[in-house]
N, C-alpha and C. Protein backbone atom coordinates (compact mmCIF):
# COMPACT_ATOMS: atom_id res chain seq x y z
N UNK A 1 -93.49 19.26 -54.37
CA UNK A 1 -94.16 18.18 -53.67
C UNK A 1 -93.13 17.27 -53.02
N UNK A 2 -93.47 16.37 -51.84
CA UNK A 2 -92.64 15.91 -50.98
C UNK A 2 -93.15 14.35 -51.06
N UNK A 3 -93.02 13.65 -51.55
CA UNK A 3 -93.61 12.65 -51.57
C UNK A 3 -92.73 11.70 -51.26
N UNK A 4 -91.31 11.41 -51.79
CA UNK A 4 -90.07 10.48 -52.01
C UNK A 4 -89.55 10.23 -50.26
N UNK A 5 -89.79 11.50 -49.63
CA UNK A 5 -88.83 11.30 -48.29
C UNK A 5 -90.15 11.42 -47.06
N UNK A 6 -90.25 10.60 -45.86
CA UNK A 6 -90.70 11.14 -44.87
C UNK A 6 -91.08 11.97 -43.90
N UNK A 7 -92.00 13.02 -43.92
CA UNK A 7 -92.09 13.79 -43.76
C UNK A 7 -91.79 14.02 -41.74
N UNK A 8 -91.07 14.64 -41.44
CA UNK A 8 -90.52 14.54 -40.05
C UNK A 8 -91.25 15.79 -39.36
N UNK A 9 -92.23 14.87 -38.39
CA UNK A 9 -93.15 15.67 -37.68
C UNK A 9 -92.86 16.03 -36.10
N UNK A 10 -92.55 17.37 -35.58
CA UNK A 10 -92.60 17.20 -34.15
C UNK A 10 -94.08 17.64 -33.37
N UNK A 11 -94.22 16.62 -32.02
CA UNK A 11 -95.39 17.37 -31.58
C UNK A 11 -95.32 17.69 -30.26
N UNK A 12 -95.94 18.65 -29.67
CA UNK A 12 -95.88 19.32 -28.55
C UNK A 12 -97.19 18.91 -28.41
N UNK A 13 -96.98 18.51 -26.80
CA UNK A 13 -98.28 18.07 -25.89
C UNK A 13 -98.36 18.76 -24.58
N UNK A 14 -99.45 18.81 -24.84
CA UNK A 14 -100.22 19.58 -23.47
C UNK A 14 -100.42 18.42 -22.23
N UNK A 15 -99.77 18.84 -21.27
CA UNK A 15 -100.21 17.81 -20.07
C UNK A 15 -101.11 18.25 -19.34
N UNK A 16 -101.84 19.12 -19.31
CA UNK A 16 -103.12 19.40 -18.39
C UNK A 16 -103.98 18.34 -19.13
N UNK A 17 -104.74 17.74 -18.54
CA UNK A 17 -105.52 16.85 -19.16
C UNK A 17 -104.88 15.54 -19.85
N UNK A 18 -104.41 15.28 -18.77
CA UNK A 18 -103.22 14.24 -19.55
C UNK A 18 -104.06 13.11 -19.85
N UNK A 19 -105.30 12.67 -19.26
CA UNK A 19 -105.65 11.38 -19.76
C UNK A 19 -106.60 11.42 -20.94
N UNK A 20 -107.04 12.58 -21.58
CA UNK A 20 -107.21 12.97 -23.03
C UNK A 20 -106.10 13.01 -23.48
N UNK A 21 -104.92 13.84 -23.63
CA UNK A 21 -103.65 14.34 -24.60
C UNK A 21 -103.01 12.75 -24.35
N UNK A 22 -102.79 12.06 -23.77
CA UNK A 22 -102.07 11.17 -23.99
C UNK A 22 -102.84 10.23 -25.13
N UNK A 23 -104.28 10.26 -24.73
CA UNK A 23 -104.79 9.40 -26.01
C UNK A 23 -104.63 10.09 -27.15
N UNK A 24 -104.78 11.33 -27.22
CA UNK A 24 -104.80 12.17 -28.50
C UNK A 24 -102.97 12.11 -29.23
N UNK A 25 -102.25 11.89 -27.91
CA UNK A 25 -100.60 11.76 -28.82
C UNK A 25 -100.90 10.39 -29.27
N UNK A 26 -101.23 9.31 -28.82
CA UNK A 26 -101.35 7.95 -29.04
C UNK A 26 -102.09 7.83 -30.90
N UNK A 27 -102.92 8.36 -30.90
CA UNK A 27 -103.79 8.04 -32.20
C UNK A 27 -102.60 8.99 -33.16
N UNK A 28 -102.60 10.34 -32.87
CA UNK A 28 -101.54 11.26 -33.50
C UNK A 28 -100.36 10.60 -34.17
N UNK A 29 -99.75 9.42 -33.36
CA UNK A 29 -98.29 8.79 -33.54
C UNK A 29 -99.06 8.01 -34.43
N UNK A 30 -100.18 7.20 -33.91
CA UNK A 30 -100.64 5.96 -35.35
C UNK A 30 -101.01 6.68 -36.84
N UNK A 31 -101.65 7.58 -36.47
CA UNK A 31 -102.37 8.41 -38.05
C UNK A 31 -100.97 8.65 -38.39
N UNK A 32 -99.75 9.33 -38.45
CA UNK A 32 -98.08 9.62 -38.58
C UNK A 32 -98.14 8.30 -39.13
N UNK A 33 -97.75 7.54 -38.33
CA UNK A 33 -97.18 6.07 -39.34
C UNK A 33 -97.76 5.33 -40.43
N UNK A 34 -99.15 5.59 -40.35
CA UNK A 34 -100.46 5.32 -41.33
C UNK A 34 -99.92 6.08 -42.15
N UNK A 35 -99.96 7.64 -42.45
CA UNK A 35 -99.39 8.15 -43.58
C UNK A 35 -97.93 8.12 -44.01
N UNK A 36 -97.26 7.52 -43.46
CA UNK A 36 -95.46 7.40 -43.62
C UNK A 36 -94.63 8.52 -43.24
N UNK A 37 -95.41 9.54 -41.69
CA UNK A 37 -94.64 10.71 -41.56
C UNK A 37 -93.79 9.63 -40.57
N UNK A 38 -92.74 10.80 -40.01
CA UNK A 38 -91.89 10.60 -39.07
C UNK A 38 -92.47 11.10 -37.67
N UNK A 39 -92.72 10.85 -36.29
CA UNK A 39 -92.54 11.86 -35.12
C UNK A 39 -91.35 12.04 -35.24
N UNK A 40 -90.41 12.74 -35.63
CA UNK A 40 -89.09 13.07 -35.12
C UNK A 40 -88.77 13.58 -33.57
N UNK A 41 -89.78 14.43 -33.24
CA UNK A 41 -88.79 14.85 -32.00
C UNK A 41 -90.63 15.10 -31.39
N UNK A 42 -90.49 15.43 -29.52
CA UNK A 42 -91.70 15.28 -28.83
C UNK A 42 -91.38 16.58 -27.75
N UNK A 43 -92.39 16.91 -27.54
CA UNK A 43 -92.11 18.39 -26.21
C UNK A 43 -93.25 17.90 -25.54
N UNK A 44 -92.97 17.69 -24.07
CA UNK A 44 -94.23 18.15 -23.53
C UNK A 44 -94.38 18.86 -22.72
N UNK A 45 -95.11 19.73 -22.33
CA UNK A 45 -95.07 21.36 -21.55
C UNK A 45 -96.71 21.12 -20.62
N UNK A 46 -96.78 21.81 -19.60
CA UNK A 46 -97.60 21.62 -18.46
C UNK A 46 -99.05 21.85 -19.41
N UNK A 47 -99.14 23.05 -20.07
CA UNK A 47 -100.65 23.30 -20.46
C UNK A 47 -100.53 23.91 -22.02
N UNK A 48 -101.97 23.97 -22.55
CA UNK A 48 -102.05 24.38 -23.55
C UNK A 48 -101.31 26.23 -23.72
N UNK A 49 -101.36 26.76 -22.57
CA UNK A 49 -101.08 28.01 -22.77
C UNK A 49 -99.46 27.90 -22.96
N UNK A 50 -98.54 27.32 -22.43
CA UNK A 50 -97.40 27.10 -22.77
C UNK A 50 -96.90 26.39 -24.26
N UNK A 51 -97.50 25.84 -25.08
CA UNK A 51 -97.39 25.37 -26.31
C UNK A 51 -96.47 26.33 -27.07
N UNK A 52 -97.10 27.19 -27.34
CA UNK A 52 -96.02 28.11 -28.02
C UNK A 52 -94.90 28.23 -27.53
N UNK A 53 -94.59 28.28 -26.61
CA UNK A 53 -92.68 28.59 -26.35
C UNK A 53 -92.19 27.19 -26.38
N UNK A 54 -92.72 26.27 -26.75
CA UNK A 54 -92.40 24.74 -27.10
C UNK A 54 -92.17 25.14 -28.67
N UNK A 55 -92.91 24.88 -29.26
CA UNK A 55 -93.83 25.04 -30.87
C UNK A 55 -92.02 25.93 -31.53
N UNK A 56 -91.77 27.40 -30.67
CA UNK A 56 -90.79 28.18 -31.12
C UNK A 56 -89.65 27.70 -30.84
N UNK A 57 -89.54 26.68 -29.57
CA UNK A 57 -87.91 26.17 -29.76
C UNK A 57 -87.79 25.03 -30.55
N UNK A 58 -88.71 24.48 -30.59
CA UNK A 58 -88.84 23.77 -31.87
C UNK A 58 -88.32 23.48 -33.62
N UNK A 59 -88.93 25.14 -33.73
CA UNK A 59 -89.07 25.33 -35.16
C UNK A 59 -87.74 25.89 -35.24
N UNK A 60 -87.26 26.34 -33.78
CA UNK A 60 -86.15 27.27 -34.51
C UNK A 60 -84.86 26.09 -34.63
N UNK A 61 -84.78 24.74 -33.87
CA UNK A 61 -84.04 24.07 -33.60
C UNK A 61 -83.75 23.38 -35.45
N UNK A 62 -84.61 23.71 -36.03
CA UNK A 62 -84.74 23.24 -37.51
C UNK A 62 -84.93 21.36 -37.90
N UNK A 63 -84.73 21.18 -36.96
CA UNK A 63 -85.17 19.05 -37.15
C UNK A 63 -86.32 18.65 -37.52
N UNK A 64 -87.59 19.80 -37.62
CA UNK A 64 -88.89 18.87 -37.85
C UNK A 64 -89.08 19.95 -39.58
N UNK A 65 -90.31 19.16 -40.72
CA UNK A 65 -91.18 19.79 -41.56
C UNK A 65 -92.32 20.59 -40.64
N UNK A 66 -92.95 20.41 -39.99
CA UNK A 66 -93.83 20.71 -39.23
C UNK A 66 -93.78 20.14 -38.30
N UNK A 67 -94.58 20.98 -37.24
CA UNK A 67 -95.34 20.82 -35.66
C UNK A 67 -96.67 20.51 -35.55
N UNK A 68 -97.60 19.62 -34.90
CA UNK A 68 -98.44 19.28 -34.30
C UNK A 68 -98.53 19.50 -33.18
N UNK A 69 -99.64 20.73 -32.80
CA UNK A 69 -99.80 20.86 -31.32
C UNK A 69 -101.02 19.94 -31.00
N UNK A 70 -100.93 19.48 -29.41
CA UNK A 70 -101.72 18.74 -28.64
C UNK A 70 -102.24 19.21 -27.38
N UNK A 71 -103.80 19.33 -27.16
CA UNK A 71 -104.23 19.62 -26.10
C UNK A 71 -105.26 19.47 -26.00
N UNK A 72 -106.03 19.50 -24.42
CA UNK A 72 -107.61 19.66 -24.69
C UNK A 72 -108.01 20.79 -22.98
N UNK A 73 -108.63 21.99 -23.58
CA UNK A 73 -109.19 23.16 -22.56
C UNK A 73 -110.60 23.02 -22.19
N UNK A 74 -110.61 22.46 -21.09
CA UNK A 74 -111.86 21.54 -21.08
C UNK A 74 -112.02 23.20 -19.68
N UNK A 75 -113.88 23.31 -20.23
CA UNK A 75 -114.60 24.62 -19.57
C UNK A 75 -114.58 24.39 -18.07
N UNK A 76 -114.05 25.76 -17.96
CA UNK A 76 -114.12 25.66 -15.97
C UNK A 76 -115.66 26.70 -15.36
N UNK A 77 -115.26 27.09 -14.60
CA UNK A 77 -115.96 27.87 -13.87
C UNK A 77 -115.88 29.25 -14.54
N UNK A 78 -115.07 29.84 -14.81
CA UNK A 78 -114.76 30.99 -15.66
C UNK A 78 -114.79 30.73 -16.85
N UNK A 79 -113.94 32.05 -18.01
CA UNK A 79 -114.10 32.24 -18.77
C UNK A 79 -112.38 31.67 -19.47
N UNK A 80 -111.79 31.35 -18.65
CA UNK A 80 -109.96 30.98 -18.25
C UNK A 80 -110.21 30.21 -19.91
N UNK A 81 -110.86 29.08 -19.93
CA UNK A 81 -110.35 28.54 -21.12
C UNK A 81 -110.25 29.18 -22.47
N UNK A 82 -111.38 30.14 -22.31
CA UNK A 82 -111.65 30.86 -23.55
C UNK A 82 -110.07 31.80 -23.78
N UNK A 83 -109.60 32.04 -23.07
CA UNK A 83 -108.34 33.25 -23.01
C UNK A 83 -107.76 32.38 -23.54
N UNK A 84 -107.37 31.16 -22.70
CA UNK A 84 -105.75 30.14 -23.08
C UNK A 84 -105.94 29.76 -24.41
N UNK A 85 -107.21 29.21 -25.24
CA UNK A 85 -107.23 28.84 -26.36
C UNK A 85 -106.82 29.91 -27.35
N UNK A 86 -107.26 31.34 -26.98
CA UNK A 86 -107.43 31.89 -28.17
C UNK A 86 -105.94 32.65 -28.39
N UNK A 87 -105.43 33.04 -27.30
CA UNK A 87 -103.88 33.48 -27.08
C UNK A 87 -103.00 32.36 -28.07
N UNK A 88 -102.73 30.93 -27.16
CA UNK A 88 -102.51 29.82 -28.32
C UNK A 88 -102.46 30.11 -29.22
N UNK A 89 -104.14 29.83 -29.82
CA UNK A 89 -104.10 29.45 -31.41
C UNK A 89 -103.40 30.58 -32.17
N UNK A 90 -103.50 32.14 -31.39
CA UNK A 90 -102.82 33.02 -32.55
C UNK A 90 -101.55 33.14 -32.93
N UNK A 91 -100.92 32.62 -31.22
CA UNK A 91 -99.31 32.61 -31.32
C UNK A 91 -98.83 31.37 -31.97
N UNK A 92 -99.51 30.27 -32.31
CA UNK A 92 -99.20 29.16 -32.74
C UNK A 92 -99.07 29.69 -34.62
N UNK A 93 -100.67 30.19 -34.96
CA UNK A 93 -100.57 30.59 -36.32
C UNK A 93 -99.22 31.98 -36.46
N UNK A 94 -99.16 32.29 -35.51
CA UNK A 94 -98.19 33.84 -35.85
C UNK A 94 -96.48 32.53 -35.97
N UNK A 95 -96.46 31.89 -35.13
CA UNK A 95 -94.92 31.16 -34.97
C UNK A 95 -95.27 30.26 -36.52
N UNK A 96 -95.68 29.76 -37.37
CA UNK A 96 -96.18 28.80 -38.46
C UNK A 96 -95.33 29.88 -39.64
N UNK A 97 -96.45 31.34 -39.51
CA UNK A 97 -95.94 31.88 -40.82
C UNK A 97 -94.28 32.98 -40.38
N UNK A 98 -94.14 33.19 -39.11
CA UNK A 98 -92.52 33.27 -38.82
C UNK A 98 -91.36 32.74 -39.13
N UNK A 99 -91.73 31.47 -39.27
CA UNK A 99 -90.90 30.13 -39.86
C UNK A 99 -90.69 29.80 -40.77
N UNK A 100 -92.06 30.28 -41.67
CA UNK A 100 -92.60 29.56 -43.07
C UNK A 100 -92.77 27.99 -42.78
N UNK A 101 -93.09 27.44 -41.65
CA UNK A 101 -93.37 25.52 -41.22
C UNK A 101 -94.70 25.68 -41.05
N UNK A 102 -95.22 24.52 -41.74
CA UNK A 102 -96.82 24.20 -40.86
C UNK A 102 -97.12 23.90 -39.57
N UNK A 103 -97.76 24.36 -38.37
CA UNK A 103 -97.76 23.98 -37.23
C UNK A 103 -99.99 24.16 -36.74
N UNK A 104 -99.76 22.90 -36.68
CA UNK A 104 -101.10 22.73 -36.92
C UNK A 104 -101.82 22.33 -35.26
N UNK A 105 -103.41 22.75 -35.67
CA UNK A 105 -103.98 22.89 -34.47
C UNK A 105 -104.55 21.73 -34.00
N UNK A 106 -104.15 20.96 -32.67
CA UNK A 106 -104.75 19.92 -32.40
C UNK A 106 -105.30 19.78 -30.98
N UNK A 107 -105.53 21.03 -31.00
CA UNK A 107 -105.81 21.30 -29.72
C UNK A 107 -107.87 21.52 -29.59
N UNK A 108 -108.11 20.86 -29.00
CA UNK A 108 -110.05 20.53 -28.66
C UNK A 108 -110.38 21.80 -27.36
N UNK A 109 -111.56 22.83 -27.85
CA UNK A 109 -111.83 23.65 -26.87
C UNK A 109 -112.04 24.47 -27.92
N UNK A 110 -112.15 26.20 -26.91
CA UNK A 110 -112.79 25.79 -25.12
C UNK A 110 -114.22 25.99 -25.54
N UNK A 111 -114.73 25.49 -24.08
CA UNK A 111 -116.26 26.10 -23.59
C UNK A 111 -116.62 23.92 -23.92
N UNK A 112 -115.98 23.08 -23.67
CA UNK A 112 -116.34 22.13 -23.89
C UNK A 112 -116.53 20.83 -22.50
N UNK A 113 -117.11 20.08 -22.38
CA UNK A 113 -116.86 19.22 -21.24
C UNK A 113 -115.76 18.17 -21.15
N UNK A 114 -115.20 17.19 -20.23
CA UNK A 114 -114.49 16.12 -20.25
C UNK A 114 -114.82 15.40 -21.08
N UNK A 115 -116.70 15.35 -21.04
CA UNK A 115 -116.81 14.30 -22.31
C UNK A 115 -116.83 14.53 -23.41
N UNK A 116 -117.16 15.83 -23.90
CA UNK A 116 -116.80 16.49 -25.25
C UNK A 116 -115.48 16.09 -25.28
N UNK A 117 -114.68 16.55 -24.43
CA UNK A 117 -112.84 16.34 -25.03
C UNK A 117 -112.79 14.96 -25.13
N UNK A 118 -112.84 13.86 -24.66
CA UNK A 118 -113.11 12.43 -24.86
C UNK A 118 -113.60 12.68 -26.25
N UNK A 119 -114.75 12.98 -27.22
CA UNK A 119 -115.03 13.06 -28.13
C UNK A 119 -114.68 12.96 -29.31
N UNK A 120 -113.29 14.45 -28.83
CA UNK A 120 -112.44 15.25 -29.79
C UNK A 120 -111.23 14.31 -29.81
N UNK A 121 -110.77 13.03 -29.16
CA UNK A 121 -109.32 12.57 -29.65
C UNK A 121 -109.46 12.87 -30.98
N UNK A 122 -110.18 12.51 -31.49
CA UNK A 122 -109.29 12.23 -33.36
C UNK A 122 -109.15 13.59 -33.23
N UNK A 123 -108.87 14.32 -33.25
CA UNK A 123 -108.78 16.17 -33.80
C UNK A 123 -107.11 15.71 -34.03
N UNK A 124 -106.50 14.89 -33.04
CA UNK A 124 -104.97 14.81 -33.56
C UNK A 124 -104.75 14.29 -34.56
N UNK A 125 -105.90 13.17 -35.20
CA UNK A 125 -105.55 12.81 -36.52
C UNK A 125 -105.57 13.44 -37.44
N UNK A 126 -106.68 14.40 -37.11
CA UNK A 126 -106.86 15.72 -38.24
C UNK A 126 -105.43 16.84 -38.37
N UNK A 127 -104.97 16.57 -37.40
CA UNK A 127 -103.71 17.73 -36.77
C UNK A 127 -102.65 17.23 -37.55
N UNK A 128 -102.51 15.77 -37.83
CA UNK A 128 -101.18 15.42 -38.32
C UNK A 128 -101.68 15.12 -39.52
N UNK A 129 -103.02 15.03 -40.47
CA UNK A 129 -103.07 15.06 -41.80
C UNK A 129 -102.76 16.12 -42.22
N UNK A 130 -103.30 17.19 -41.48
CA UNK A 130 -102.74 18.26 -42.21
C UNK A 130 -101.85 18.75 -42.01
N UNK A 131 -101.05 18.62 -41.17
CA UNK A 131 -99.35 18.83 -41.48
C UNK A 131 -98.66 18.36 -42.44
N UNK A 132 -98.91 16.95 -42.20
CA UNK A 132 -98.52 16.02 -43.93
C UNK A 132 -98.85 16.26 -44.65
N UNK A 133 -99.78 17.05 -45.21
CA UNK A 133 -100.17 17.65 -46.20
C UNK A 133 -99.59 18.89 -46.47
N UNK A 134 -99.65 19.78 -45.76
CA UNK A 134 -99.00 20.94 -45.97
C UNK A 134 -97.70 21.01 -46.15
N UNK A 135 -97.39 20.37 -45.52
CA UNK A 135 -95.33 20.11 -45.66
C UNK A 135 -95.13 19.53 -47.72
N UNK A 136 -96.37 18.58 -47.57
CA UNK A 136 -96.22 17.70 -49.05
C UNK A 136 -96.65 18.48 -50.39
N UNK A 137 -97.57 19.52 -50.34
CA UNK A 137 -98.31 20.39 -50.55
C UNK A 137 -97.41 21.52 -50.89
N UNK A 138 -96.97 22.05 -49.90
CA UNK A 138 -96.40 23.88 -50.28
C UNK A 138 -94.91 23.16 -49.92
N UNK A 139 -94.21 22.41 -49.32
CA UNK A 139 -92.72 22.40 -49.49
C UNK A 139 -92.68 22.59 -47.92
């Protein structure tokens, strides 16, 4: 258990949708200081589909306990969001147990509206409890 030292969180943000993800890093950084993590270090990369090659230079750079990803795949005309989310989330969970680091999902989607993603900010608070947890949790 990790309790004595601050747990040092990095997060990668999605800028598509920047005027969701910026609120969603905003609450993300407050829920972090609410629980006594650290942001240590910040990436931000154009879209959710790019996260992972953030997420991996990241983890490999060794400075954070865990990653918090940030985004929101708000539904288009196609089926586009459904691909970017689900590619993501696997390479995100495949880069987590590569590492042995928690890298958690804070990403809202798909098949959802602007105002659904408006909805979903807190999902980053959920994103960085459970990093802090998991880091505090399994080591």
């Amino acid at each position: 258990m990790r309790d004595t030292m601050a747990v040092k969180l990095g997060f990668v943000v999605g800028e598509f949708n920047r005027d969701i993800t910026y609120m969603m890093e905003v609450e993300g950084r407050e829920h972090a200081k609410f629980l006594g993590a650290e942001v240590a270090e910040t990436l931000y990369v154009p879209g959710t589909f790019d996260v992972p090659f953030a997420v991996k230079k990241m983890l490999a750079a060794g400075r954070v306990d865990a990653v918090v990803t940030l985004g929101a795949v708000i539904e288009g005309a196609t089926q586009h969001d459904e691909v970017v989310i689900q590619h993501a989330a696997r390479k995100i969970m495949d880069l987590a147990l590569e590492f042995g680091k928690p890298v958690t999902l804070g990403i809202s989607g798909p098949g959802m509206t602007r105002l659904e993603a408006q909805e979903r900010i807190d999902y980053a608070k959920r994103a960085v409890e459970s990093a802090v947890k998991l880091v505090q949790r399994l080591g």
